[in-house]
C-alpha atoms as a PDB file:
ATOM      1  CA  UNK A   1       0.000   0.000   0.000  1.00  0.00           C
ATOM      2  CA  UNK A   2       1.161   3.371  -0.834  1.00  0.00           C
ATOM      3  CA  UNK A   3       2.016   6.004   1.339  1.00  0.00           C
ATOM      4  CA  UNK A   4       0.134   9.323   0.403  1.00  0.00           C
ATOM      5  CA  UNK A   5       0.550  12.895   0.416  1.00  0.00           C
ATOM      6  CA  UNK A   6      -1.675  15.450  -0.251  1.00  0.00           C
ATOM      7  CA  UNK A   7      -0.862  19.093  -1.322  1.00  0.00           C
ATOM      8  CA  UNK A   8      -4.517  20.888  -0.815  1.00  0.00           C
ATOM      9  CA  UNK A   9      -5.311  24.402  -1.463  1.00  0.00           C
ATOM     10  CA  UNK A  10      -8.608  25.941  -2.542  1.00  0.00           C
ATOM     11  CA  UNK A  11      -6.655  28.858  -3.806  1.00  0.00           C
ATOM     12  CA  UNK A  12      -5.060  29.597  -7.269  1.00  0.00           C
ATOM     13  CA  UNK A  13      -1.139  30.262  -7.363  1.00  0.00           C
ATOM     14  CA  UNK A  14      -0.699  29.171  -3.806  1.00  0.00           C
ATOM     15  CA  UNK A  15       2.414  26.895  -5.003  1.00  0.00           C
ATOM     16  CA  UNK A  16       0.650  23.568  -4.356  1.00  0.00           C
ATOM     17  CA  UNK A  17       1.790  22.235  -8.073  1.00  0.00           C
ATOM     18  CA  UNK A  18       5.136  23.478  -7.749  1.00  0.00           C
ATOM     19  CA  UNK A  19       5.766  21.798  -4.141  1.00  0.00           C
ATOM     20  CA  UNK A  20       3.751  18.316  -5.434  1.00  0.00           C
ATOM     21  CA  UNK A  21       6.035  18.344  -8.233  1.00  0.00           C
ATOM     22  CA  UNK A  22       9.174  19.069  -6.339  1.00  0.00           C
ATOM     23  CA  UNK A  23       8.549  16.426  -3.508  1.00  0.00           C
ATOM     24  CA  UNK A  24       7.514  13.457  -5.916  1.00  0.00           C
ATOM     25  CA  UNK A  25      11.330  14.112  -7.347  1.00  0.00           C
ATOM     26  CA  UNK A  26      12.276  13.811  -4.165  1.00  0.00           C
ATOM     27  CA  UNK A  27      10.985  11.084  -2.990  1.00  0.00           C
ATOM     28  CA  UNK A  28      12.037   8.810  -5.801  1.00  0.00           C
ATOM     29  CA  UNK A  29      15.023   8.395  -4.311  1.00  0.00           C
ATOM     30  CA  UNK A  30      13.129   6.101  -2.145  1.00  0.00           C
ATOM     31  CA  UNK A  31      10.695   4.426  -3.999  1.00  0.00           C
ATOM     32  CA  UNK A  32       8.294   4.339  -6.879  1.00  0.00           C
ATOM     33  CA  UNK A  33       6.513   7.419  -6.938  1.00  0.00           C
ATOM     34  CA  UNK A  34       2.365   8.533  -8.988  1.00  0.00           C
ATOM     35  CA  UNK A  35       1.770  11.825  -8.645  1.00  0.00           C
ATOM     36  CA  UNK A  36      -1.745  12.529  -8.981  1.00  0.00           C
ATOM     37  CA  UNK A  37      -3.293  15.889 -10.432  1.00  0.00           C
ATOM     38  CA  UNK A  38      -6.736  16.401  -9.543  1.00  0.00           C
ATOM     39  CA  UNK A  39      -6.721  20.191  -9.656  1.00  0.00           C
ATOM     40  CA  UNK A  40      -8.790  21.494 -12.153  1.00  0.00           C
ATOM     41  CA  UNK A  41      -6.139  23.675 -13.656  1.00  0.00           C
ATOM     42  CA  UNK A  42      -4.452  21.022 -14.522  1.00  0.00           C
ATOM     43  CA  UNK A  43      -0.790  22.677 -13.994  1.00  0.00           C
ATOM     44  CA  UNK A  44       1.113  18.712 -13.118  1.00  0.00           C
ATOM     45  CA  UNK A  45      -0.650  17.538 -16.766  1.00  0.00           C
ATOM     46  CA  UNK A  46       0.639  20.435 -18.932  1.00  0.00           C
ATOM     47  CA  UNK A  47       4.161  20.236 -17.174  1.00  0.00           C
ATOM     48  CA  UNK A  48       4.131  16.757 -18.192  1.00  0.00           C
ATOM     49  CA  UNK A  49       3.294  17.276 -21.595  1.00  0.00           C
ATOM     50  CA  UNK A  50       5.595  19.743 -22.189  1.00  0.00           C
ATOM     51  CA  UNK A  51       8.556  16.781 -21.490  1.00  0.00           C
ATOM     52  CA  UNK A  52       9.059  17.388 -17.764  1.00  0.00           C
ATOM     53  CA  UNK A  53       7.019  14.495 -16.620  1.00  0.00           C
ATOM     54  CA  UNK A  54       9.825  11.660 -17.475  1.00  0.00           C
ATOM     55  CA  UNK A  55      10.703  11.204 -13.974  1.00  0.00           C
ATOM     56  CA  UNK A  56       7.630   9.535 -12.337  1.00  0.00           C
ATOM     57  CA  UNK A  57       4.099   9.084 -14.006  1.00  0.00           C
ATOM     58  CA  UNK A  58       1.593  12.011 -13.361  1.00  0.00           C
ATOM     59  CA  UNK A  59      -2.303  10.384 -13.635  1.00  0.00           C
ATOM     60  CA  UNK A  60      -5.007  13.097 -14.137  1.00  0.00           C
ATOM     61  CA  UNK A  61      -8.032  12.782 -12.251  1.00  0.00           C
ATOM     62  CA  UNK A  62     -11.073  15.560 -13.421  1.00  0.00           C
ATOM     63  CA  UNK A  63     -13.734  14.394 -11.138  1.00  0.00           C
ATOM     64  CA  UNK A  64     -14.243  14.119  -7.158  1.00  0.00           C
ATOM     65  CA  UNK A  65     -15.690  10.799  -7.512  1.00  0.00           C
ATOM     66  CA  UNK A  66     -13.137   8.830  -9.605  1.00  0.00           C
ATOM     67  CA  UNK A  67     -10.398  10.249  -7.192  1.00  0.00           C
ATOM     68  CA  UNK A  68     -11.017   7.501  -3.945  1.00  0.00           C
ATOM     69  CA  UNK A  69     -11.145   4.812  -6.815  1.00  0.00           C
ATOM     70  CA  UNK A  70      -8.506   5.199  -9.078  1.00  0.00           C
ATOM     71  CA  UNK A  71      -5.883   5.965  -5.595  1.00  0.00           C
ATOM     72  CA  UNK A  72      -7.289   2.754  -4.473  1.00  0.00           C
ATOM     73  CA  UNK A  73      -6.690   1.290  -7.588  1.00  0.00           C
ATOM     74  CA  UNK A  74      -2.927   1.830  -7.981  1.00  0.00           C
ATOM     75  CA  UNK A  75      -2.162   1.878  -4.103  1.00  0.00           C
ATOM     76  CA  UNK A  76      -0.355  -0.911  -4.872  1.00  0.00           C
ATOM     77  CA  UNK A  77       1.824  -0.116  -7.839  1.00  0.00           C
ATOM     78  CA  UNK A  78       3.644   2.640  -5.788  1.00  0.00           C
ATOM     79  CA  UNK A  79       5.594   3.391  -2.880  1.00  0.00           C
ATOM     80  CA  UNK A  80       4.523   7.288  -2.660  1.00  0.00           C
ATOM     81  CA  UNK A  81       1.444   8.828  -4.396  1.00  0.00           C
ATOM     82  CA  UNK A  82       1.679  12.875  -4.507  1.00  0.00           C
ATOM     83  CA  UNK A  83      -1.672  14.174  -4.636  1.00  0.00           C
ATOM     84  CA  UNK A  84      -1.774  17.599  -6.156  1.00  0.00           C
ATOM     85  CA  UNK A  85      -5.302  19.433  -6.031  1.00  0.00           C
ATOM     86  CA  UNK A  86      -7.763  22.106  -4.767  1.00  0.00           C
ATOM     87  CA  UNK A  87      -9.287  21.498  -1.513  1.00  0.00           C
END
């Protein structure tokens, strides 16, 4: 089972990408690492896309619902799962 963090803020340009992104690089020093981007803005995806998402897989997740499910559902593929999203 994965160990998961959560970078929450209701608030636009409050840093909450930049410090998801930052800490999954850090932590794949020690272990497999899914960051998740559930933040309507959808700042982790277009970083990604734009070739900076080679380190560790980035999963975009648009609605409230699916988000429970689909951490539950690869829980077990990772050692660390970044959540990056509004609150």
């Amino acid at each position: 089972m994965a160990n998961i963090i959560a970078v929450l803020n209701p608030k636009g340009g409050a840093g909450k990408t930049t410090i998801a992104l930052h800490l999954a690089r850090a932590l794949r020093d020690s272990g497999s690492v899914l960051l998740v981007d559930s933040d309507p803005q959808g700042s982790a995806r277009d970083w990604s896309e734009q070739g900076g998402g080679d380190a560790f897989p980035i999963v975009g997740v648009d609605r409230a619902g699916a988000l429970k499910s689909t951490i539950n559902q690869l829980a077990g593929l990772y050692d660390w799962i970044v959540l990056d999203g509004a609150a």
